[in-house]
Structure formats: structure tokens, C-alpha cells
Protein backbone atom coordinates (compact mmCIF):
# COMPACT_ATOMS: atom_id res chain seq x y z
CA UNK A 1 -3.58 -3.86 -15.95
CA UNK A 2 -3.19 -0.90 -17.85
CA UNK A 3 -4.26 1.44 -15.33
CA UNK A 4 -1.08 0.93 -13.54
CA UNK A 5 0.76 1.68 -16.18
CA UNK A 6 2.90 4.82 -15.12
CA UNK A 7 2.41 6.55 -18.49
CA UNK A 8 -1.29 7.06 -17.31
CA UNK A 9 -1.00 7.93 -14.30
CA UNK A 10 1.35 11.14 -14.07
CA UNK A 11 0.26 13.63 -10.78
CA UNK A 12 -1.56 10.66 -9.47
CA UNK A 13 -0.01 10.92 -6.22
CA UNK A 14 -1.31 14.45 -6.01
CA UNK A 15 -5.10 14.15 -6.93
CA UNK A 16 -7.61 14.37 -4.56
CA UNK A 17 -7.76 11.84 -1.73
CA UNK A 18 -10.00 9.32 -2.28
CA UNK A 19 -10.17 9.71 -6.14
CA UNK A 20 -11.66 7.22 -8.80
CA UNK A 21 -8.49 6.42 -9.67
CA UNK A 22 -8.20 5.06 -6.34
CA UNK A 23 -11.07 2.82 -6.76
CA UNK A 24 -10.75 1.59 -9.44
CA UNK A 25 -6.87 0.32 -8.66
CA UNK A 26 -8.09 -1.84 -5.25
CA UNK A 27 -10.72 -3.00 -6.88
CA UNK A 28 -8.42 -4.23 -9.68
CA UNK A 29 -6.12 -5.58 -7.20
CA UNK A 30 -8.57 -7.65 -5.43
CA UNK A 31 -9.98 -9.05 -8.53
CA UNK A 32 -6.57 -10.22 -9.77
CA UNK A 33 -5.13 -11.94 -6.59
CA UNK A 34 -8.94 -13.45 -6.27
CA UNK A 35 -7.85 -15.52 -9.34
CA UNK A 36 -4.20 -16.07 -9.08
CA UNK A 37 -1.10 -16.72 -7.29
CA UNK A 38 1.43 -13.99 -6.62
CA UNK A 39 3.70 -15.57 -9.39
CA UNK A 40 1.03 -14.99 -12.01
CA UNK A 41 0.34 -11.52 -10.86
CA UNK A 42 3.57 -10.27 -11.53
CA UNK A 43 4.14 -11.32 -15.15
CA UNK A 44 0.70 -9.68 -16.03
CA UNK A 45 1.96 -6.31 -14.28
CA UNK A 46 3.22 -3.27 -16.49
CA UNK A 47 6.74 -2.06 -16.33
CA UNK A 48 7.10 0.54 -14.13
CA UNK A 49 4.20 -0.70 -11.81
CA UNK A 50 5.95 -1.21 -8.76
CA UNK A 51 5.61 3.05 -8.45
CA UNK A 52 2.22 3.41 -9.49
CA UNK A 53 1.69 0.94 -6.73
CA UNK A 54 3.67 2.46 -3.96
CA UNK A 55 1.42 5.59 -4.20
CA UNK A 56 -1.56 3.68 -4.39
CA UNK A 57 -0.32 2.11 -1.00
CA UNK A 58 0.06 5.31 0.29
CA UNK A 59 -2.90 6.76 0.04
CA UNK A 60 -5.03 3.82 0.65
CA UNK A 61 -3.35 4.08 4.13
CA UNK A 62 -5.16 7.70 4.53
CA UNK A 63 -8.40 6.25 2.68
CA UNK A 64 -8.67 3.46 5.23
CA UNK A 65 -8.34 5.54 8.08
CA UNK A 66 -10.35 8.42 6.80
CA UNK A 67 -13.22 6.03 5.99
CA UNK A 68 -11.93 3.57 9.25
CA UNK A 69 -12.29 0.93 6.59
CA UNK A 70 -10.29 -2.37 6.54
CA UNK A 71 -10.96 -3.47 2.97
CA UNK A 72 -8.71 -0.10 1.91
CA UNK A 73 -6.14 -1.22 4.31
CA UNK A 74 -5.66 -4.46 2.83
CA UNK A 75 -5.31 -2.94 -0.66
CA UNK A 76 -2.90 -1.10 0.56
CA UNK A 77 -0.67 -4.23 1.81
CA UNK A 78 -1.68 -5.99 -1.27
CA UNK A 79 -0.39 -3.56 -3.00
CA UNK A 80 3.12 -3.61 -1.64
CA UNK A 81 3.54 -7.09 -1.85
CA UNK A 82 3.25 -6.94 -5.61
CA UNK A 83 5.31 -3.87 -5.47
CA UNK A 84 8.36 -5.24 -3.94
CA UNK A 85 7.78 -8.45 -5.83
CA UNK A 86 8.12 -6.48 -9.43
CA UNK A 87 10.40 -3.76 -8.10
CA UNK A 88 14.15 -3.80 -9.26
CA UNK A 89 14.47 -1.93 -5.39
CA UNK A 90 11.70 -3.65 -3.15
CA UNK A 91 13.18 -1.03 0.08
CA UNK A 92 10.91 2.03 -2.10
CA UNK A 93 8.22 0.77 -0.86
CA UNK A 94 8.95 0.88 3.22
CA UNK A 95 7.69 3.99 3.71
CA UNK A 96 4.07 2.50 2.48
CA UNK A 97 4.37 0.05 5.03
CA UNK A 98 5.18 2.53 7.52
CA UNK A 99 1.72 3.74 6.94
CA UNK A 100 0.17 0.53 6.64
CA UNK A 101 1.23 -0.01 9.87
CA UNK A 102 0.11 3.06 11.98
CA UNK A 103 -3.36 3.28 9.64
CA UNK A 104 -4.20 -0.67 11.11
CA UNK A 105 -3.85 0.88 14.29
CA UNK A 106 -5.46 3.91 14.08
CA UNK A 107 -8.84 1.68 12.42
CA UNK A 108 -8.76 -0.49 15.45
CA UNK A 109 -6.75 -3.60 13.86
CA UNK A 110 -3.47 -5.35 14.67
CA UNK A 111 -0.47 -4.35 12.46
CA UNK A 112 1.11 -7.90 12.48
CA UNK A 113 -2.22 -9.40 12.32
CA UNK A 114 -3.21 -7.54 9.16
CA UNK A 115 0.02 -8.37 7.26
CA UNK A 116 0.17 -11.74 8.25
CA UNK A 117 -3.04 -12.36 6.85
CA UNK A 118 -1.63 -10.93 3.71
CA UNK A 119 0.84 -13.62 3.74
CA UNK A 120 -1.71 -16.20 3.71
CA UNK A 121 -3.90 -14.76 1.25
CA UNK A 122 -0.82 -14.47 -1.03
CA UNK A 123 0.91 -17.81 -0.15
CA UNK A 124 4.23 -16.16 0.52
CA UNK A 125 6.45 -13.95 -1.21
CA UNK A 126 5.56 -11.85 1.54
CA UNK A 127 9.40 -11.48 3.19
CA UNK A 128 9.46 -7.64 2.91
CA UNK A 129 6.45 -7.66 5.28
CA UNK A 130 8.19 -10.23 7.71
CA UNK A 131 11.19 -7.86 7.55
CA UNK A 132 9.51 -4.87 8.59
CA UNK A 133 7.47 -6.02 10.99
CA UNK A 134 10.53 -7.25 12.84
CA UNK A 135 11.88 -3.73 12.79
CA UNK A 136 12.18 -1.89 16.35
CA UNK A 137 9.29 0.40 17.05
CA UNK A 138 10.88 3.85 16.73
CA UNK A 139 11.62 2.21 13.05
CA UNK A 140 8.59 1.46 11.91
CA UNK A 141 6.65 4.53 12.57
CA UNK A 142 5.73 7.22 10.00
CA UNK A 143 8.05 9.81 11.61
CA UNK A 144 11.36 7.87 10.70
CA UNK A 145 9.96 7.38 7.44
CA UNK A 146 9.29 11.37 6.35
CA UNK A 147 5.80 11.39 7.29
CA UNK A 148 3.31 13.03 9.77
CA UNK A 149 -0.69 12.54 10.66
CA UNK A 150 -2.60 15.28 9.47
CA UNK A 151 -5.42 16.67 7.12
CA UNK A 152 -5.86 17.54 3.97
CA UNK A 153 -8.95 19.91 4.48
CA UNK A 154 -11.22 17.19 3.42
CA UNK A 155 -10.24 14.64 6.03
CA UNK A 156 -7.24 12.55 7.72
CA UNK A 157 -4.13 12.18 5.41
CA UNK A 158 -0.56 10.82 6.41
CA UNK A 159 1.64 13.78 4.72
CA UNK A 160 5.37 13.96 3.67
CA UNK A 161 7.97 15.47 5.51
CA UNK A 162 9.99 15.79 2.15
């Protein structure tokens, strides 16, 4: 767990998109729920990890559509979920969802579908994702959360409006 400790990763929401870092975080994440509930999750996470999560969310939204790959998608939700579930302010991480929700589209996959599934995987604790999927439409997209489609140079990226 110590890579998402926020000590270690300062500027990681500005490296290169995909980066090791990346990797290595997803596959971390998948290992860990693979062998636990989302109660025991949270007491192994770092303080602080709810952040370094966010941003991982984040860009694994412009991984999975860059590389039209569902198992980065998932992360990303993943992600979230134990984001909100450790954060002392679970709203931070809306604006990740927001992405979530528009990359699942642009790969070909159903939104509420997708997060759903993450409910099921995770055996609830999932409300955050329940609340935002019941948002109106013109609320859940990237443009009322700061955000915009675009590239980086080296491929698709969502971007910040902020």
C-alpha cells in the first residue's frame, strides 16, 4: 500500500499519461479487492489515500479510452469506491466519476452497467456511485465538472478546465 501513500507520489497527477506509476497502482488495486472485502481494504489504506486515488481515477479514465481498454476503466471505478469510502469528503471524487462515465461510453460500454458491476464486485459500499448515476444528464458530464476531451500530444486525455 505504500505506493499510495501521498508522500510518494507528489506531481503524480502531472507525469506522463500512461506512466508506471499508473500500472503499478491498478494492478495493486485489483490484487487487493481480489482478496478482500471493501471493509478490509480500507483499514490497510494510507492516510491521505483517498487523493492519490482520485488522480489515479482520473487518468485511468484517459488510459482506458486511449488504449479502448475496459480493465483500466474498472480501475478507475475501483478506485473511487475506495476513495470515497476513506475520504473525510467522498464529493472530491465526482469529478472522477464524471470521467468514468463518458470514458465507458466512449470504449463502447454502458455507464450504469460498468458501475453496477462495481457494486457487485465490491458487495456494496458503493452509494456514491448509485448517487451519481441518478444525477440528470447535463450533470454528469465532464463539462459541468471542469473538464474537456482532448489530447495530450501522445493520445486522448480528458483535461481540466481549472
Amino acid at each position: 500500500m505504500e505506493i499510495l501513500d501521498p508522500k510518494r507520489n507528489v506531481g503524480y497527477g502531472r507525469e506522463e499519461i500512461p506512466s508506471v506509476r499508473d500500472g503499478r497502482i491498478r494492478d495493486l488495486l485489483v490484487g487487493v479487492m481480489g482478496r478482500g472485502a471493501l471493509d478490509q481494504v480500507k483499514r490497510q489504506m494510507p492516510h491521505g489515500a483517498d487523493d492519490v486515488l482520485a488522480v489515479f481515477a482520473e487518468r485511468a479514465a484517459s488510459i482506458a479510452v486511449r488504449h479502448q481498454d475496459v480493465r483500466e476503466l474498472r480501475a478507475g471505478i475501483l478506485a473511487v469506491v475506495i476513495s470515497q469510502a476513506i475520504a473525510d469528503d467522498p464529493r472530491e471524487s465526482i469529478a472522477a466519476l464524471s470521467l468514468l462515465y463518458r470514458a465507458a461510453e466512449l470504449i463502447g460500454h454502458d455507464p450504469n452497467s460498468e458501475f453496477a458491476a462495481a457494486g457487485d464486485v465490491l458487495g456494496g459500499g458503493v452509494s456514491g456511485l448509485l448517487e451519481f448515476l441518478r444525477r440528470s444528464p447535463e450533470d454528469k458530464s465532464i463539462e459541468a465538472m471542469g473538464y474537456e476531451e482532448g489530447d495530450d500530444g501522445r493520445g486522448f486525455c480528458f483535461i481540466s478546465n481549472w
